[in-house]
N, C-alpha and C. Protein backbone atom coordinates (compact mmCIF):
# COMPACT_ATOMS: atom_id res chain seq x y z
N UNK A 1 -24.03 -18.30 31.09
CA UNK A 1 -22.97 -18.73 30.18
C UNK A 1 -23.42 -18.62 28.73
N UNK A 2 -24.64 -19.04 28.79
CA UNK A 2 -25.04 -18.97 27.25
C UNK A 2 -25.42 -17.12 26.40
N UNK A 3 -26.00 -16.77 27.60
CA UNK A 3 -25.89 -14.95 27.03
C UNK A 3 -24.37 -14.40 27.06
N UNK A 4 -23.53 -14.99 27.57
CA UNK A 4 -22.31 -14.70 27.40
C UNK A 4 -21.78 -14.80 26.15
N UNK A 5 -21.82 -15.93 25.91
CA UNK A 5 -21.38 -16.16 24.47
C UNK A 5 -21.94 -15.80 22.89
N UNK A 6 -23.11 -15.57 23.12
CA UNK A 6 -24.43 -14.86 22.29
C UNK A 6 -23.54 -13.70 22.51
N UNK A 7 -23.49 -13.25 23.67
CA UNK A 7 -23.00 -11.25 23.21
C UNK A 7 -21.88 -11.34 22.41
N UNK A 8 -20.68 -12.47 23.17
CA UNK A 8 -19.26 -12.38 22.43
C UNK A 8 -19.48 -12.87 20.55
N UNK A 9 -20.69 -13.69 20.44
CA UNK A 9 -20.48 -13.31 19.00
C UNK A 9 -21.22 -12.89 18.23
N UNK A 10 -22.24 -11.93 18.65
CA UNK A 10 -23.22 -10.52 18.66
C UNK A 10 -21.60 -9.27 18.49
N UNK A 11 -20.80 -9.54 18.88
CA UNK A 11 -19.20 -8.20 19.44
C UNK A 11 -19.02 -8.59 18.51
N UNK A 12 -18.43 -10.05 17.93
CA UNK A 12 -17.14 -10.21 16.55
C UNK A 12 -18.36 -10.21 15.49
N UNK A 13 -19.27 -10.47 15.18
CA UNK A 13 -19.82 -10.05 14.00
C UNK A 13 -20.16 -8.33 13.75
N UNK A 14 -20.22 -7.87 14.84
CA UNK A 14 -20.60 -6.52 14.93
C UNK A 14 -19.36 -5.79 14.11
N UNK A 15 -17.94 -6.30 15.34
CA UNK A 15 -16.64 -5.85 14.77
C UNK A 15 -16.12 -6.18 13.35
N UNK A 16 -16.69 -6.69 12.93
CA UNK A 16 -15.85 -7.53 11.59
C UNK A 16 -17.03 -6.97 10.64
N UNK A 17 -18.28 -7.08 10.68
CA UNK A 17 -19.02 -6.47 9.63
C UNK A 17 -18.59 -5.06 8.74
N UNK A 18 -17.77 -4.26 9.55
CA UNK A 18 -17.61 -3.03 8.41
C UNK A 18 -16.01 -3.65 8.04
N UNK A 19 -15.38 -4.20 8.00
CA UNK A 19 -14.44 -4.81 7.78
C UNK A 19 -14.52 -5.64 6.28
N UNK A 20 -15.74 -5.95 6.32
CA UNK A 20 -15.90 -7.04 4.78
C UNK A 20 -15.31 -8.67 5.47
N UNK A 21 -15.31 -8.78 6.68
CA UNK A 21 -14.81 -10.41 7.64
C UNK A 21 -16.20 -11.61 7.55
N UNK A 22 -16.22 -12.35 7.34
CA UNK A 22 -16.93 -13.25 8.27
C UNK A 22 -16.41 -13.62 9.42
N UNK A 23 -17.28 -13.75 10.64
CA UNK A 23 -16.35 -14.04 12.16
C UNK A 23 -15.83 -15.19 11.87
N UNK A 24 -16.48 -16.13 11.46
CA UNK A 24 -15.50 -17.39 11.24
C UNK A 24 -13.96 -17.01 11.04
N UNK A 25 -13.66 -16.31 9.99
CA UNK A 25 -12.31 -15.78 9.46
C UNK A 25 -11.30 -15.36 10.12
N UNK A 26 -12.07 -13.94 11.37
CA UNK A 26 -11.19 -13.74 12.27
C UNK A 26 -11.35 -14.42 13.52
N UNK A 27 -12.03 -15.00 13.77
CA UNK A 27 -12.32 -16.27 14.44
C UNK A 27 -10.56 -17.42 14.54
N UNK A 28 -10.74 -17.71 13.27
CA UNK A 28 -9.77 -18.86 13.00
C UNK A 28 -8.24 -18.10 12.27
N UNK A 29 -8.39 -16.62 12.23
CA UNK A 29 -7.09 -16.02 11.80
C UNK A 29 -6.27 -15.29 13.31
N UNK A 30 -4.55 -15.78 12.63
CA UNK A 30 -4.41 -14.63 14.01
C UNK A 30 -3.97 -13.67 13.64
N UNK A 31 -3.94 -12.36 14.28
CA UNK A 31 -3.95 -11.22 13.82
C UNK A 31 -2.61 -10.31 14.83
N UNK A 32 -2.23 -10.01 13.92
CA UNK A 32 -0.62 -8.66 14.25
C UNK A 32 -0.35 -7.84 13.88
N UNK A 33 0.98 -7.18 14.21
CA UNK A 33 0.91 -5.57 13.99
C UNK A 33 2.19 -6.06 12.77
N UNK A 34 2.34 -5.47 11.91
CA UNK A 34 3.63 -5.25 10.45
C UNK A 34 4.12 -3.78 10.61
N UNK A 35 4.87 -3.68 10.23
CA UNK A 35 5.55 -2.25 9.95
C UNK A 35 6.26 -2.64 8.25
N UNK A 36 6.30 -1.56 7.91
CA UNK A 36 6.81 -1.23 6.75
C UNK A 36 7.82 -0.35 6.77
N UNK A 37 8.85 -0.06 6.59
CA UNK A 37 9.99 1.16 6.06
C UNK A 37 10.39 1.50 4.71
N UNK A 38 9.65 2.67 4.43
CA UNK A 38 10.07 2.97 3.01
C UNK A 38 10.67 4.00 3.43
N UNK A 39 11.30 5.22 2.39
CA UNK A 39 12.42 6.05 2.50
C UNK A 39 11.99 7.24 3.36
N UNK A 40 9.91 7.14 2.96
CA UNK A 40 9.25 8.50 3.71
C UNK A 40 8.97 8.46 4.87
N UNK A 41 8.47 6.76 5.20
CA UNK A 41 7.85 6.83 6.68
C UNK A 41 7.75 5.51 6.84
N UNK A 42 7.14 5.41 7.80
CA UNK A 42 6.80 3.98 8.88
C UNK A 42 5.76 3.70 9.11
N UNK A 43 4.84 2.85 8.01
CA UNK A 43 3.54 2.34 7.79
C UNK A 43 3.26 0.82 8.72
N UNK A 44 2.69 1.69 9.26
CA UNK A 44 2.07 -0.03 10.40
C UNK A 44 0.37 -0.18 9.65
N UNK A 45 0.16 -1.38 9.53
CA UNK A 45 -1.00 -2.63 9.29
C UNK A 45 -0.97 -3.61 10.34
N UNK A 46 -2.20 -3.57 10.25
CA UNK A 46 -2.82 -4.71 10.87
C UNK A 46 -2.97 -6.35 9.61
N UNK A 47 -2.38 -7.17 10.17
CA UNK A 47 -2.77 -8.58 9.25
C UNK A 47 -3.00 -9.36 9.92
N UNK A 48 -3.37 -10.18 8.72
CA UNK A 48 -3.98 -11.84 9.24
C UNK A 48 -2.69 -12.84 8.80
N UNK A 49 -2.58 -13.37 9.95
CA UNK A 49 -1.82 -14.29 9.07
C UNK A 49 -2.17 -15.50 8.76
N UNK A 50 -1.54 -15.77 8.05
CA UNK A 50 -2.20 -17.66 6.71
C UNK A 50 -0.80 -18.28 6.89
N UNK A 51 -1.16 -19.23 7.92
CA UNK A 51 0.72 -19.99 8.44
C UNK A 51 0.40 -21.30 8.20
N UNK A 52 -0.46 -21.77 7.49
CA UNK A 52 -1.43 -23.28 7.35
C UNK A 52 -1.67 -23.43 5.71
N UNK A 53 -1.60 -24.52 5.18
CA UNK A 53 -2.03 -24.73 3.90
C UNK A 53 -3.53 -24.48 3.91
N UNK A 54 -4.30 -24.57 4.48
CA UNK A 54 -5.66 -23.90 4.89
C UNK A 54 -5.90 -22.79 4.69
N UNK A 55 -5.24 -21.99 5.36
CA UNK A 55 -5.22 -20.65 5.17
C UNK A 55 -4.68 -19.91 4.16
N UNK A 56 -3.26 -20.34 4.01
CA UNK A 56 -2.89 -19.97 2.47
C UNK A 56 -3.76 -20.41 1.11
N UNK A 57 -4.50 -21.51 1.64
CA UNK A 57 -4.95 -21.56 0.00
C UNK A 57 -6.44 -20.79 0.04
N UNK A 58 -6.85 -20.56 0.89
CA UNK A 58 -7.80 -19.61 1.31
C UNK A 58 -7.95 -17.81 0.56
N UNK A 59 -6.43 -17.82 1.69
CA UNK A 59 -6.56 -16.13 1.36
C UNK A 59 -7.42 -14.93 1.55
N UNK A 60 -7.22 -14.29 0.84
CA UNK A 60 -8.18 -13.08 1.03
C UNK A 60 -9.60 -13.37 -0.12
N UNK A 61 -9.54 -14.86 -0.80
CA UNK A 61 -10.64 -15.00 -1.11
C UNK A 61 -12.48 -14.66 -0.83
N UNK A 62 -12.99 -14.41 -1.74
CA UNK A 62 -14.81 -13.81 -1.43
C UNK A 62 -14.40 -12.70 -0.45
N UNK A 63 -13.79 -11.72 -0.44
CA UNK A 63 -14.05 -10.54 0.74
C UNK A 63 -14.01 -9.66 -0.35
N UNK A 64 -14.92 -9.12 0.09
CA UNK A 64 -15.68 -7.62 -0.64
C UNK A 64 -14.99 -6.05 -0.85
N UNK A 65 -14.38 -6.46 0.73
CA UNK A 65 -13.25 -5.28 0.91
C UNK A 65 -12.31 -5.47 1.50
N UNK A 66 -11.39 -4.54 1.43
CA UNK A 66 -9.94 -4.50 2.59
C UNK A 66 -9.19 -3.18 2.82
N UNK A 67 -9.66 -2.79 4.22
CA UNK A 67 -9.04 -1.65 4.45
C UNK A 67 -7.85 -1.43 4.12
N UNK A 68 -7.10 0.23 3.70
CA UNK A 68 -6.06 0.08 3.64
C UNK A 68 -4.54 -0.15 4.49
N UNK A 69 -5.35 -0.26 5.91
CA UNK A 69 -4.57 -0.18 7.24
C UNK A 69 -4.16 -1.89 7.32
N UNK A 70 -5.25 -2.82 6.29
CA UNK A 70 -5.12 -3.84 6.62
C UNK A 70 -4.26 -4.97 5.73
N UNK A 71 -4.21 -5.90 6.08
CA UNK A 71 -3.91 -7.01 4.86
C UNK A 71 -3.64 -8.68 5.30
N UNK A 72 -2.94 -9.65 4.40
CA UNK A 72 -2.56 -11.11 5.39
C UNK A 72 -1.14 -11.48 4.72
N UNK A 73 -0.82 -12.05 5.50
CA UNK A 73 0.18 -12.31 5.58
C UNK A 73 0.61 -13.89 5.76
N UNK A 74 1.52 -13.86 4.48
CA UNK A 74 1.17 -15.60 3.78
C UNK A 74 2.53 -16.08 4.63
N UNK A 75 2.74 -17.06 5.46
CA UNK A 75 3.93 -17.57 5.87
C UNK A 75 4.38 -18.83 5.25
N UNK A 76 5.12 -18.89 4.10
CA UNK A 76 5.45 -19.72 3.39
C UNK A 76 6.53 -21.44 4.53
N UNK A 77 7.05 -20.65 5.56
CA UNK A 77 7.69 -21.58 6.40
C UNK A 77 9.02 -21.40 6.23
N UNK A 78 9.57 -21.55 4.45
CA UNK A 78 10.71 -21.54 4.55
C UNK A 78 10.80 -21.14 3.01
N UNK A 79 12.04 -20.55 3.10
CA UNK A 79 12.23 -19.43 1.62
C UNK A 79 12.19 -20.05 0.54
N UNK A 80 10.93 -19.95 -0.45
CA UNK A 80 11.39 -20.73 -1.60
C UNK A 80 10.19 -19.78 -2.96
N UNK A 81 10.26 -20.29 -4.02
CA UNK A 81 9.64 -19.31 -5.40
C UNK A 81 8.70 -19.77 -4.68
N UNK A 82 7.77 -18.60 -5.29
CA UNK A 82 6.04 -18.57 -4.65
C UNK A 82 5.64 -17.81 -5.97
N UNK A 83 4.69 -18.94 -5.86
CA UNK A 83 2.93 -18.01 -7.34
C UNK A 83 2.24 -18.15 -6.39
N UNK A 84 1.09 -17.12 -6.92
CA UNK A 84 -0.22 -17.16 -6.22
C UNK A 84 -1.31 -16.71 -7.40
N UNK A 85 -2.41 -16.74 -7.21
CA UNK A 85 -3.06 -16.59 -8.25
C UNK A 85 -4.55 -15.58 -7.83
N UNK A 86 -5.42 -15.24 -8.30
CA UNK A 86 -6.24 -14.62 -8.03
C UNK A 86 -7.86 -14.92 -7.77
N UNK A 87 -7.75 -16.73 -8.10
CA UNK A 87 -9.39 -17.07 -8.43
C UNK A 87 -9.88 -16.38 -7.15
N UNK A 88 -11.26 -16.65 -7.61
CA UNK A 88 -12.14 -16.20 -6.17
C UNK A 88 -11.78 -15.37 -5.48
N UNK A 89 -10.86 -14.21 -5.81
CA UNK A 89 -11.10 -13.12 -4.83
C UNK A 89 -10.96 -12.08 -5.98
N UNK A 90 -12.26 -11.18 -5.15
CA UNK A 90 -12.82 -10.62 -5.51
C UNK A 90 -12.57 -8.45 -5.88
N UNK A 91 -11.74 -8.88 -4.60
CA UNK A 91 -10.99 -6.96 -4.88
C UNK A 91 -8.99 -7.45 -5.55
N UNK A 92 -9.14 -5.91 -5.53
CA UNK A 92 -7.34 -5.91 -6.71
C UNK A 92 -6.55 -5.83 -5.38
N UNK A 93 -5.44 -6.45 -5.80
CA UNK A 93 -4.24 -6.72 -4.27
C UNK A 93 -2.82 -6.29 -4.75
N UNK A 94 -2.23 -5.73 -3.64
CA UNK A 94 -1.35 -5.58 -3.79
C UNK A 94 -0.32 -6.75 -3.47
N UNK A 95 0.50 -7.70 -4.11
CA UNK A 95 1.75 -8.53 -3.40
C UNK A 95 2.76 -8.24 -3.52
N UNK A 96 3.01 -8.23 -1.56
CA UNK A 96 4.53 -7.85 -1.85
C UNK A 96 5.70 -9.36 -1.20
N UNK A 97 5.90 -9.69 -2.38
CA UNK A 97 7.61 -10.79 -2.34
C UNK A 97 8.35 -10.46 -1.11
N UNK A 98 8.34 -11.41 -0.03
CA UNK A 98 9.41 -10.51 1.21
C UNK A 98 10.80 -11.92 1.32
N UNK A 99 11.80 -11.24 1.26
CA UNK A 99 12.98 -12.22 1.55
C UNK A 99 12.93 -12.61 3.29
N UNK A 100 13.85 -13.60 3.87
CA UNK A 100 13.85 -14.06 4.84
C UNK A 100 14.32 -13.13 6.02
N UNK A 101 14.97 -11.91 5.53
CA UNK A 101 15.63 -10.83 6.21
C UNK A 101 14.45 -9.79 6.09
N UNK A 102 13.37 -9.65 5.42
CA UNK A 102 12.59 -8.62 5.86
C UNK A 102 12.41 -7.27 4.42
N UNK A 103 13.26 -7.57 3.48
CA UNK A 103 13.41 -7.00 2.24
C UNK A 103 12.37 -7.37 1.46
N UNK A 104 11.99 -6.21 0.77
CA UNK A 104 11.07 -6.74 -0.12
C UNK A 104 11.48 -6.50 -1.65
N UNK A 105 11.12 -8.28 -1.99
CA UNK A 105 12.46 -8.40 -3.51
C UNK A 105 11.60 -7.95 -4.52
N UNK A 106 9.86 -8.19 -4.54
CA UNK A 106 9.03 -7.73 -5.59
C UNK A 106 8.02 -7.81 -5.24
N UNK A 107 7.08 -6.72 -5.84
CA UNK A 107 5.60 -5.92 -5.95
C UNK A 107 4.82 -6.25 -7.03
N UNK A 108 3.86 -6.72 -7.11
CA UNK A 108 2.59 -7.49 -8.05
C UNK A 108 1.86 -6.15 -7.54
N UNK A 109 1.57 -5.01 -8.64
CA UNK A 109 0.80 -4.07 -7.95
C UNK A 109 -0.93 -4.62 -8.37
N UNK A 110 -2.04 -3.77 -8.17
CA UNK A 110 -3.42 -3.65 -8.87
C UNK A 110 -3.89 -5.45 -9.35
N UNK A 111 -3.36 -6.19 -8.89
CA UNK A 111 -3.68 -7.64 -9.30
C UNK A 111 -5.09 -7.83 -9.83
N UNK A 112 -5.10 -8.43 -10.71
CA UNK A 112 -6.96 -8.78 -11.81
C UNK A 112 -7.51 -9.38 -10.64
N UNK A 113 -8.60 -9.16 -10.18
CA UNK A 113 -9.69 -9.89 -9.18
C UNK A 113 -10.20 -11.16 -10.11
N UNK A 114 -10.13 -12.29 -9.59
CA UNK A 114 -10.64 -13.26 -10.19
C UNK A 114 -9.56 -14.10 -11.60
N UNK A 115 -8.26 -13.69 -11.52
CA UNK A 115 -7.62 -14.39 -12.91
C UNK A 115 -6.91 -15.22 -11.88
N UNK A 116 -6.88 -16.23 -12.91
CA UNK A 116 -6.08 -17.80 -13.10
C UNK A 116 -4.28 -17.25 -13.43
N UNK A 117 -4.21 -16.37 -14.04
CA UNK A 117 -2.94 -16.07 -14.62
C UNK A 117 -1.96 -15.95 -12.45
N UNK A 118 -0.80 -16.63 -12.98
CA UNK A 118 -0.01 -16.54 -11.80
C UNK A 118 0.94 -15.34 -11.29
N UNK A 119 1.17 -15.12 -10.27
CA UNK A 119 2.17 -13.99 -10.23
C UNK A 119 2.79 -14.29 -8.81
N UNK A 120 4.18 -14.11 -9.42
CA UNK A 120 5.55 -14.80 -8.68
C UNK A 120 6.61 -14.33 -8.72
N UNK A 121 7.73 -14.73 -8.19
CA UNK A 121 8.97 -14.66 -8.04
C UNK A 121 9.44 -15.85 -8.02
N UNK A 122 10.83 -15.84 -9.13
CA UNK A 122 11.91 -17.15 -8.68
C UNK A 122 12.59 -17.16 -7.92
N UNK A 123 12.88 -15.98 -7.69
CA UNK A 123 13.61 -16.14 -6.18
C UNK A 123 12.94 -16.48 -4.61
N UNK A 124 13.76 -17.21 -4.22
CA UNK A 124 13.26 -17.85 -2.63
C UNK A 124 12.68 -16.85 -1.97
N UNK A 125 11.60 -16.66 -1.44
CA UNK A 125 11.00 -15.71 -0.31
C UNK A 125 10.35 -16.11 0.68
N UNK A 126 10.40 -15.06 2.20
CA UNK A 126 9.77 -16.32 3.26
C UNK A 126 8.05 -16.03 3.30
N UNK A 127 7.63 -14.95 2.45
CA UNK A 127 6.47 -14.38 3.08
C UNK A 127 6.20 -14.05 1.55
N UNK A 128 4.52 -13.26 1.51
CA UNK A 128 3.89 -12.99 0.55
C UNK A 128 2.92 -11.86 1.73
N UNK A 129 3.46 -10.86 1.55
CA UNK A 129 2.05 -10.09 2.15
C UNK A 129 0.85 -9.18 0.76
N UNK A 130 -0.33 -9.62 1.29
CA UNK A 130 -1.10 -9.11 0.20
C UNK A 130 -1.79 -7.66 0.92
N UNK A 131 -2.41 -6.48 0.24
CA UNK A 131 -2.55 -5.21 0.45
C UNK A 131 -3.33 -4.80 -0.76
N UNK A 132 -4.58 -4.25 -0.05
CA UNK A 132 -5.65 -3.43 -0.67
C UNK A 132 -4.52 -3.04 -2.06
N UNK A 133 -5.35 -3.28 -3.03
CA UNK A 133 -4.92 -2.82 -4.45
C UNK A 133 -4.68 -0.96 -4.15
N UNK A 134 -3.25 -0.77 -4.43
CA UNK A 134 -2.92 0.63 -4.64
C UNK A 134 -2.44 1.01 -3.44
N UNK A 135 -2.08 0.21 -2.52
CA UNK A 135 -1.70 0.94 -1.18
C UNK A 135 -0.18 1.17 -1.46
N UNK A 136 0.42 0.18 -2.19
CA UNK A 136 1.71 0.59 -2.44
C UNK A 136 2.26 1.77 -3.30
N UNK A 137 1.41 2.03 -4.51
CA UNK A 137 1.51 2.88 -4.94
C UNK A 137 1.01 4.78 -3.99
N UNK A 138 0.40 4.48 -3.69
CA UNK A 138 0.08 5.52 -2.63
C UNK A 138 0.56 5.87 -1.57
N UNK A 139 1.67 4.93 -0.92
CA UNK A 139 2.39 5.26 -0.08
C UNK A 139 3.89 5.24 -0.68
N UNK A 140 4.53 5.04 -1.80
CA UNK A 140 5.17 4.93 -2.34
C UNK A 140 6.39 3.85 -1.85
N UNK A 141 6.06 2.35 -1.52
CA UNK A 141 6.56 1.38 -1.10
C UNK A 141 6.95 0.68 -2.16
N UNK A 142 8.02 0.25 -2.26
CA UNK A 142 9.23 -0.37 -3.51
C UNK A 142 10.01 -1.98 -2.90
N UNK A 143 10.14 -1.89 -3.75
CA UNK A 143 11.19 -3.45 -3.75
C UNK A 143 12.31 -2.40 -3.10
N UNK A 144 12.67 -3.56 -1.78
CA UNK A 144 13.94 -3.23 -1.33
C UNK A 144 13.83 -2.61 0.04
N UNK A 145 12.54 -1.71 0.72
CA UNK A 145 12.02 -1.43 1.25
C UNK A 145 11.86 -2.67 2.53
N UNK A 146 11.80 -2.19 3.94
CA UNK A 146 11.83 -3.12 4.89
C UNK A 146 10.74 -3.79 5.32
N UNK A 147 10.29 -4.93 5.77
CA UNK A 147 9.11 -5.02 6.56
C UNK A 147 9.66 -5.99 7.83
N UNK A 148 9.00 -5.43 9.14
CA UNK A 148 9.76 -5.56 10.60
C UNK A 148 8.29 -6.43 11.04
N UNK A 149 8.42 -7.67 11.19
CA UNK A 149 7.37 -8.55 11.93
C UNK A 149 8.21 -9.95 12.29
N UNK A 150 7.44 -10.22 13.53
CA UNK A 150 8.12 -11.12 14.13
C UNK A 150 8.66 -12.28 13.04
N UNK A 151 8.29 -12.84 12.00
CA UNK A 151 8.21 -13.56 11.30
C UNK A 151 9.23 -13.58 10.67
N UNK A 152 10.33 -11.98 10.67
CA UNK A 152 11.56 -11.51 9.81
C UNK A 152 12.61 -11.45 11.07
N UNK A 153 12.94 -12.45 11.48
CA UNK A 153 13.88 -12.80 12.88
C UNK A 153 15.42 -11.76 12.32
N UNK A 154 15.56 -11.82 11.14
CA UNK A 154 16.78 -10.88 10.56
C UNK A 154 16.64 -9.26 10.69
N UNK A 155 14.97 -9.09 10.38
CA UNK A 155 15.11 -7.44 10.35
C UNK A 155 15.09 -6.40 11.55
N UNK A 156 16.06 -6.09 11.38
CA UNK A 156 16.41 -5.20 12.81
C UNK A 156 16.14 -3.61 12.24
């Protein structure tokens, strides 16, 4: 029992090391598939999601890197203005503003690693997904654009 568990977390540090993870992280995160619809194509990621004041105030804080396949995914609970800010983390993010239907109302592209300065929307939103700095621009993903996860019970 005990080499059992030594290997299983000998596997998640192994797996998560080129990732920029501590196992703790994906340990205590749960992890799903997103889709995206922009006008060209159908971008699937892998995220974490942050459905806990724990986790949201967490974030993608101290990680070194973030693939561009990857990202987290902030579940606010219920639609309302959201800031977020940048202390302590360390790479540029992309945020994208998602309405309760799965629309995305606004894009915080290249975000400053490490600023206090806030970045938001007044309008109500149910989600905040964050994304390797520049993925939006590189795939050419816009406000208005769909995102299909269980979490968007509207987007069909």
């Amino acid at each position: 029992m005990i080499r059992r568990t030594l290997l299983l977390v000998i596997a998640v540090v192994a797996l998560t090391r080129p990732l920029g993870l501590a196992a703790e992280e994906v340990l205590l995160s749960k992890i799903e598939p997103l889709t995206i619809a922009t006008d060209d194509d159908a971008l699937m990621f892998t995220v974490e999601i942050a459905d806990t004041p724990e986790l949201r105030a967490r974030g993608l804080m101290f990680r070194q890197r973030l693939p561009e396949d990857r990202g987290m995914l902030f579940d606010m609970g219920i639609p309302r203005p959201v800031y977020m800010w940048m202390k302590n983390t360390l790479i540029p993010l992309d945020m994208l503003f998602i309405r309760a239907d799965g629309t995305i109302a606004y894009i915080a592209q290249n975000t400053t690693p490490g600023s206090f300065d806030t970045v938001g929307i007044t309008e109500p939103v149910l989600a905040v997904l964050e994304l390797a700095g520049g993925v939006t621009a590189k795939h050419r993903i816009r406000a208005g654009d769909k995102v299909y996860h269980r979490l968007f019970k509207d987007a069909q």
